[in-house]
C-alpha atoms as a PDB file:
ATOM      1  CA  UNK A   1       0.000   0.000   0.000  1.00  0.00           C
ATOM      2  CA  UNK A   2       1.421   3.479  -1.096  1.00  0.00           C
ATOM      3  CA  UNK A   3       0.520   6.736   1.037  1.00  0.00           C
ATOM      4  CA  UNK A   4      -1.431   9.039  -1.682  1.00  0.00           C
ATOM      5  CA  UNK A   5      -1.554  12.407  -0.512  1.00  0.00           C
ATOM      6  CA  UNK A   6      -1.623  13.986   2.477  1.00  0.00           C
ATOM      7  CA  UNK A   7      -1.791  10.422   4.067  1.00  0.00           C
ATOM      8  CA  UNK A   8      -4.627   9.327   2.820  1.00  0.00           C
ATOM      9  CA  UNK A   9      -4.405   5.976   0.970  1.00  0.00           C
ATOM     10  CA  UNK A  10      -6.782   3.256  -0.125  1.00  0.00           C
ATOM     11  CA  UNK A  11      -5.693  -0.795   0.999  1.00  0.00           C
ATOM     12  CA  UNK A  12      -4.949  -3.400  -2.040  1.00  0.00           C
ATOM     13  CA  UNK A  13      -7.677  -5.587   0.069  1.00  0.00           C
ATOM     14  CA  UNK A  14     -10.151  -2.562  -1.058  1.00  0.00           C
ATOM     15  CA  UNK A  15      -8.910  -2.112  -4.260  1.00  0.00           C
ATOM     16  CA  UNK A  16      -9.359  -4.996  -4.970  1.00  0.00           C
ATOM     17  CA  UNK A  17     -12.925  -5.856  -4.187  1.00  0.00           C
ATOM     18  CA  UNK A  18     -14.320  -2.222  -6.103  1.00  0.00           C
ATOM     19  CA  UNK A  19     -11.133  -2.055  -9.174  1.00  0.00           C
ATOM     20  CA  UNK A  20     -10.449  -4.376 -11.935  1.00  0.00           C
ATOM     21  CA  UNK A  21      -6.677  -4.226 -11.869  1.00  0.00           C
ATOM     22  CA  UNK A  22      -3.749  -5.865 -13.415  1.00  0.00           C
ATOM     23  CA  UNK A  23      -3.331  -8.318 -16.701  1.00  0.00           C
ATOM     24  CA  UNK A  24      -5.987  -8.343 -18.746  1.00  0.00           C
ATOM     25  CA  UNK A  25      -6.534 -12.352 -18.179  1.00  0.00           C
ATOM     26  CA  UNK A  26      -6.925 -10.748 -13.964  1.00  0.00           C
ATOM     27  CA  UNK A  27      -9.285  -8.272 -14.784  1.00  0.00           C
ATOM     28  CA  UNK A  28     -12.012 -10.515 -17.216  1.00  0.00           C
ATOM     29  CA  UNK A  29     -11.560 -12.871 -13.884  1.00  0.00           C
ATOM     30  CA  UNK A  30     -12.428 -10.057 -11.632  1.00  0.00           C
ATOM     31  CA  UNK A  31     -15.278  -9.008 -14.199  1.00  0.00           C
ATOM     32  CA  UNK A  32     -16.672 -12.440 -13.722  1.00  0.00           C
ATOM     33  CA  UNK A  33     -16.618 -12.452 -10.738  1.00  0.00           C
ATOM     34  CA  UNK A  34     -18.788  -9.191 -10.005  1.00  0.00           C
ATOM     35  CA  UNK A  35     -21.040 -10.479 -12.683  1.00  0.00           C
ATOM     36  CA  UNK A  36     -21.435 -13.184 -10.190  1.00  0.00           C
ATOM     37  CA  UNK A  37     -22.247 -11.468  -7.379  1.00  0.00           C
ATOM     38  CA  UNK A  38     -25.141  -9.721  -8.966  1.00  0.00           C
ATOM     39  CA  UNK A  39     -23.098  -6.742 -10.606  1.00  0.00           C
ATOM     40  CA  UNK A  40     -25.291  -5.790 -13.839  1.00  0.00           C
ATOM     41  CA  UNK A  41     -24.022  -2.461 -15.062  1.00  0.00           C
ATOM     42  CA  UNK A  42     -20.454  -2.174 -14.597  1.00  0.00           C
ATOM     43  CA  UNK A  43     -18.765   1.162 -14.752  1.00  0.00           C
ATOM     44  CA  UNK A  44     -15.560   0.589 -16.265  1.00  0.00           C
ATOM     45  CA  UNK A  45     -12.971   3.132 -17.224  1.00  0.00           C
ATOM     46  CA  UNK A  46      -9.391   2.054 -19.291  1.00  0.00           C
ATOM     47  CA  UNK A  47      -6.527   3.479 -18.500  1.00  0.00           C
ATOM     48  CA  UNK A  48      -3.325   2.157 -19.682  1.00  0.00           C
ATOM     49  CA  UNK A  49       0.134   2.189 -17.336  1.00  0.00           C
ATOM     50  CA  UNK A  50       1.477   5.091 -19.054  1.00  0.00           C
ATOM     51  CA  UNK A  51      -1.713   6.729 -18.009  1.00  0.00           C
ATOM     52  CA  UNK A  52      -1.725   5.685 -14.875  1.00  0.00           C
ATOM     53  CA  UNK A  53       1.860   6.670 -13.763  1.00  0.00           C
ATOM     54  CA  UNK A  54       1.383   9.967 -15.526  1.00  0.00           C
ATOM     55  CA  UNK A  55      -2.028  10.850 -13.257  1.00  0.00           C
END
């Protein structure tokens, strides 16, 4: 976990049970698995690393 700023940061754990993050083989996993817990309109948002980092 990385401090953001002033402090405030968000937990991987958290991250990872509202983001689809990673490879794209982790993220159509993650997808699936909302899917499967009754997620029906997903809000998703690409952003490549470059992006990312540059944010």
């Amino acid at each position: 976990m990385e401090k953001g700023v002033r402090g405030l940061s968000l937990s991987d754990r958290i991250l990872d049970a509202v983001c689809l993050t990673g490879p794209l083989t982790r993220c159509r996993e993650q997808l699936a698995a909302f899917r499967g817990a009754g997620v029906d309109l997903p809000i998703l948002v690409a952003r490549s690393a470059s992006t990312a980092r540059a944010a």
